[in-house]
C-alpha atoms as a PDB file:
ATOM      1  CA  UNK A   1      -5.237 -77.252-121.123  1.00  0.00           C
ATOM      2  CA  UNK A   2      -5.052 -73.331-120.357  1.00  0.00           C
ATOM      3  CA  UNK A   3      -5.219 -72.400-117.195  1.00  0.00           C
ATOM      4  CA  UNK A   4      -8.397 -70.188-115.999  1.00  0.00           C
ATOM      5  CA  UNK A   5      -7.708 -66.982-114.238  1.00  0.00           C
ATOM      6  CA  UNK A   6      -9.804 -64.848-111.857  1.00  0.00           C
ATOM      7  CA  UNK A   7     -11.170 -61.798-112.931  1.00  0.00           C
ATOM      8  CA  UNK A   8     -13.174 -59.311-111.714  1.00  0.00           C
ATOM      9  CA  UNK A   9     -16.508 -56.979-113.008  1.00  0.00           C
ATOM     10  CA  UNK A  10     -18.300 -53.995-111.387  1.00  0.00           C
ATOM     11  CA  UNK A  11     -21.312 -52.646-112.417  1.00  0.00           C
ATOM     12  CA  UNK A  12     -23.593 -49.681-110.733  1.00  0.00           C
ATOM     13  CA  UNK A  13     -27.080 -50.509-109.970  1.00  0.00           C
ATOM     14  CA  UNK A  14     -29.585 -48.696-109.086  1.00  0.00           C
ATOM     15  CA  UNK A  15     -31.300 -50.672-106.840  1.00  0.00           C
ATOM     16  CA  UNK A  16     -31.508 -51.436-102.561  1.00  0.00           C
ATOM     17  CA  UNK A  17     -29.079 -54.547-101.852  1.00  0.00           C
ATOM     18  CA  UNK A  18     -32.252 -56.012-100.412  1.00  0.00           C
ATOM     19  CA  UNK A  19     -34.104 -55.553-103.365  1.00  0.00           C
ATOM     20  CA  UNK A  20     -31.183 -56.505-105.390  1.00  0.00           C
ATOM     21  CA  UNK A  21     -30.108 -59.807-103.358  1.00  0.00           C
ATOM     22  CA  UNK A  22     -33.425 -61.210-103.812  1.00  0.00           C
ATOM     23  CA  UNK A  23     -32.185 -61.642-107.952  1.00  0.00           C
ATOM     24  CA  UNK A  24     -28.849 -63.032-106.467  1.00  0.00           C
ATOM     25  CA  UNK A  25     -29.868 -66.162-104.342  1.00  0.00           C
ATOM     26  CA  UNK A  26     -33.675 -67.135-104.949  1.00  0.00           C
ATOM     27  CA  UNK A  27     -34.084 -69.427-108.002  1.00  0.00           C
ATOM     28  CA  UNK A  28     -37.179 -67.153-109.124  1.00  0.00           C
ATOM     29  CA  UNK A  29     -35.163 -63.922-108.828  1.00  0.00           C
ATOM     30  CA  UNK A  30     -32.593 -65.771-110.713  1.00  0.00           C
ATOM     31  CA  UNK A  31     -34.571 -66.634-113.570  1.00  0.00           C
ATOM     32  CA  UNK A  32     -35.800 -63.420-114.353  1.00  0.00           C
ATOM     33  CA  UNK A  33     -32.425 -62.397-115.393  1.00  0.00           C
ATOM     34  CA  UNK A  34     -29.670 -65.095-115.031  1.00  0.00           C
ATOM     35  CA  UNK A  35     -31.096 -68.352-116.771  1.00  0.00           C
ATOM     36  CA  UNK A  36     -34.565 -69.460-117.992  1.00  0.00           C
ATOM     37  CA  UNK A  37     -35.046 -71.818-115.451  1.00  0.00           C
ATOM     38  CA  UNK A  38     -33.285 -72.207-111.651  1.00  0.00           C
ATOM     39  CA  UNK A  39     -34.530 -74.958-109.122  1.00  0.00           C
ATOM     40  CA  UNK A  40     -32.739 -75.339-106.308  1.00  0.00           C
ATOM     41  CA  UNK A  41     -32.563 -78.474-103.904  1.00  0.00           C
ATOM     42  CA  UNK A  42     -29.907 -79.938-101.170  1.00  0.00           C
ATOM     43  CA  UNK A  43     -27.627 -76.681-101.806  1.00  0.00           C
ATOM     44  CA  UNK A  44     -27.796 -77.173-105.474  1.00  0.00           C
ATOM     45  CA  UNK A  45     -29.171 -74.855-107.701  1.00  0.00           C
ATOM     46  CA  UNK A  46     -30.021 -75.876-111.283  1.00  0.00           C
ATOM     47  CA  UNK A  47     -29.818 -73.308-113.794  1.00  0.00           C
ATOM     48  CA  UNK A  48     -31.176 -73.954-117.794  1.00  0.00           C
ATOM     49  CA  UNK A  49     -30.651 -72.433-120.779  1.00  0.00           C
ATOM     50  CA  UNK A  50     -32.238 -73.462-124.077  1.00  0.00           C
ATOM     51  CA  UNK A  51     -33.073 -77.141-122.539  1.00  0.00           C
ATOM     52  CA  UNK A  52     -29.176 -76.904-121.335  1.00  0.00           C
ATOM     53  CA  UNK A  53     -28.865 -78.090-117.521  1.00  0.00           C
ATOM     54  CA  UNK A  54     -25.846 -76.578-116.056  1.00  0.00           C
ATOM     55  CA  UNK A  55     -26.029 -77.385-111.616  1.00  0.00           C
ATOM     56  CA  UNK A  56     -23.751 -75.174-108.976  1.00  0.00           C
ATOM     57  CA  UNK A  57     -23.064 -75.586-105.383  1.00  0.00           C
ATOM     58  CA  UNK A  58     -23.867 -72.314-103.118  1.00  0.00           C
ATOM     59  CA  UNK A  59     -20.688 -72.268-101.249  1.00  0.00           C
ATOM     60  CA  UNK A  60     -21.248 -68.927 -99.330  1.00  0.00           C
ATOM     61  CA  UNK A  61     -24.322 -66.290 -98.807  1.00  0.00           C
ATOM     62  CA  UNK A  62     -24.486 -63.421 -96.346  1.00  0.00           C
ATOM     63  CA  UNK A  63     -27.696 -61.449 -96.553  1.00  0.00           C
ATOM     64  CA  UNK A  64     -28.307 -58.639 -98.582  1.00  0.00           C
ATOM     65  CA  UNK A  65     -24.226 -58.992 -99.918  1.00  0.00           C
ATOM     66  CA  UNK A  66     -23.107 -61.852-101.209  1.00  0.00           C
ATOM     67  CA  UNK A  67     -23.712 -65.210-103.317  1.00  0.00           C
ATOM     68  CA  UNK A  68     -20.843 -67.352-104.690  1.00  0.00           C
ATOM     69  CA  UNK A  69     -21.170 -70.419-106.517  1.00  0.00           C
ATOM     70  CA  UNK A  70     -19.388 -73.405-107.772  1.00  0.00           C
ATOM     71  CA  UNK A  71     -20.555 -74.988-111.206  1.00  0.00           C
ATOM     72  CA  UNK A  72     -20.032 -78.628-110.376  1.00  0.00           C
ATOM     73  CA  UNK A  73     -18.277 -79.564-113.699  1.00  0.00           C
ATOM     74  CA  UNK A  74     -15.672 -76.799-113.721  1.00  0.00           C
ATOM     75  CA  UNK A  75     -12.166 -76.842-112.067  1.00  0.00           C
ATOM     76  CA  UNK A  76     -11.856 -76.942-108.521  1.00  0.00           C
ATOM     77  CA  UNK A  77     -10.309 -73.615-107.769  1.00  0.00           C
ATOM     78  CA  UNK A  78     -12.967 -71.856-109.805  1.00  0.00           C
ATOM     79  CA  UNK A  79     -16.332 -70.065-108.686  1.00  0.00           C
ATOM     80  CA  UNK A  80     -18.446 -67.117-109.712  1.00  0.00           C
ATOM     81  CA  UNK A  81     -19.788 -64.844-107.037  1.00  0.00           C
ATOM     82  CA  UNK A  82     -21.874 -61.796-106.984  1.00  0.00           C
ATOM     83  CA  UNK A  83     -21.424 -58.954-104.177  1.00  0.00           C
ATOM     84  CA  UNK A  84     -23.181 -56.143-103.267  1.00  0.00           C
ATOM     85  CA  UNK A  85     -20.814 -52.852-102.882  1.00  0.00           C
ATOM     86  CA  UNK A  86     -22.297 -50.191-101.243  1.00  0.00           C
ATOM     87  CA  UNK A  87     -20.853 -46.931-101.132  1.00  0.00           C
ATOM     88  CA  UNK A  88     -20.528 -45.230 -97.566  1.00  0.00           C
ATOM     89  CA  UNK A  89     -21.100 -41.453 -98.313  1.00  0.00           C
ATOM     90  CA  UNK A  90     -23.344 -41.642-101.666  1.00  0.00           C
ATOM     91  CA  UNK A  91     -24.685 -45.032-101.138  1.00  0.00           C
ATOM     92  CA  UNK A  92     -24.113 -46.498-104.776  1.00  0.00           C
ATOM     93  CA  UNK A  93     -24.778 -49.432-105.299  1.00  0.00           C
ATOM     94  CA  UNK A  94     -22.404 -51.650-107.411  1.00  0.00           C
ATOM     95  CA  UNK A  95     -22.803 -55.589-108.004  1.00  0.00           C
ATOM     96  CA  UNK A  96     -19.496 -56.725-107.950  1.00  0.00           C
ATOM     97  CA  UNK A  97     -18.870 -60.130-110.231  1.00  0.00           C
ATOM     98  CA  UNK A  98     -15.928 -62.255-109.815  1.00  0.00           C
ATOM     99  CA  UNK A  99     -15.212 -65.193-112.307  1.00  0.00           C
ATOM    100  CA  UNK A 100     -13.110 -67.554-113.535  1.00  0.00           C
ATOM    101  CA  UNK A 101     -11.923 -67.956-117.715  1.00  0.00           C
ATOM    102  CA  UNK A 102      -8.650 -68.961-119.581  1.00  0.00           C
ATOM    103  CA  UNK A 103      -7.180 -65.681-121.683  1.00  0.00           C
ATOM    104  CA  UNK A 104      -9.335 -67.268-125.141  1.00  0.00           C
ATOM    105  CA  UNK A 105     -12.462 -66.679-123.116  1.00  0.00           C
ATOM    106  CA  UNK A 106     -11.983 -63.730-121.038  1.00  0.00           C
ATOM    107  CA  UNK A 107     -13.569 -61.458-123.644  1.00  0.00           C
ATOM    108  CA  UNK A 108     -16.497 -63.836-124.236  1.00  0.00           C
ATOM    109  CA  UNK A 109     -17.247 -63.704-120.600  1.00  0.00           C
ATOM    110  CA  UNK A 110     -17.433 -60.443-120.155  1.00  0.00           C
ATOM    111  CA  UNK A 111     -19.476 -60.198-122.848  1.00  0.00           C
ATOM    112  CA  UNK A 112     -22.149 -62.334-121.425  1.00  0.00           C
ATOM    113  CA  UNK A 113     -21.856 -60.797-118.034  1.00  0.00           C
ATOM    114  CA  UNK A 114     -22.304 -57.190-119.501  1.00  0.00           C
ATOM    115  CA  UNK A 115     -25.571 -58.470-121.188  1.00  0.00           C
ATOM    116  CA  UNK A 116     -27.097 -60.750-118.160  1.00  0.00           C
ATOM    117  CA  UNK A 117     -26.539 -57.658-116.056  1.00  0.00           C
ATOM    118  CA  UNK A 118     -28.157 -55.415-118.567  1.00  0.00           C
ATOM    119  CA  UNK A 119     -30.723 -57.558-118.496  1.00  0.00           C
ATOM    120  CA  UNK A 120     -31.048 -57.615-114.660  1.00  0.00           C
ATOM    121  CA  UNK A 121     -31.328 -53.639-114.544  1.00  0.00           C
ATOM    122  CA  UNK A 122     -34.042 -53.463-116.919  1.00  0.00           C
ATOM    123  CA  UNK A 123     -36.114 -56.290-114.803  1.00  0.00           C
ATOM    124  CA  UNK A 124     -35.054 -54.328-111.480  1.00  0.00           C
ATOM    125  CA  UNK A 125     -36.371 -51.174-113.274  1.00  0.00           C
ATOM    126  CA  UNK A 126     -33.083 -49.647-111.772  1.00  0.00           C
END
């Protein structure tokens, strides 16, 4: 089995981290960008794609910064979490994405991050 490795993705956004965390942690905010549907119940969100039920753990949030999750059927060590990086002097704003995939996967990953993010601009009208 091939290991998975952390890795790490940065994208600007034009957007407030208030505005912006709102799409990070609340299951509606989620599905306008992230998955067709998200529930969430007992610390459990449930996202689906396609009829596909895929459920993660919230293991941290700090307001108006950070999410990170835990898909329940992946590998212990691994998680995916979304920060907001705001710049001091211009105030960018930058959603920082951290991940887990083996080196086969990497690629395809990023892929699908570049596109959900894409996707989350255009529906924050950033």
């Amino acid at each position: 089995m091939l290991e998975k490795k952390k890795f790490n993705l940065e994208y600007e956004v034009n957007s407030s981290p208030k505005i912006l965390f709102t799409f990070l942690n609340e299951p509606n905010g989620l599905a306008q960008w992230f998955a067709d549907d998200v529930t969430y119940r007992d610390q459990i969100y449930t996202f689906t794609w396609d009829d596909e039920e895929q459920k993660a753990k919230l293991l941290s949030i700090k307001e108006n910064k950070l999410v990170k999750f835990k898909w329940l059927d992946d590998e212990p060590h691994c998680y995916f979490e979304m920060e907001i990086v705001q710049d001091e002097l211009t105030n960018d704003v930058a959603l920082s994405i951290t991940d887990f995939a083996t080196d086969d996967t990497i690629q395809d990953r990023t892929l699908i991050w570049d596109n959900q993010i894409q996707y989350l601009v255009s529906v924050l009208g950033a």
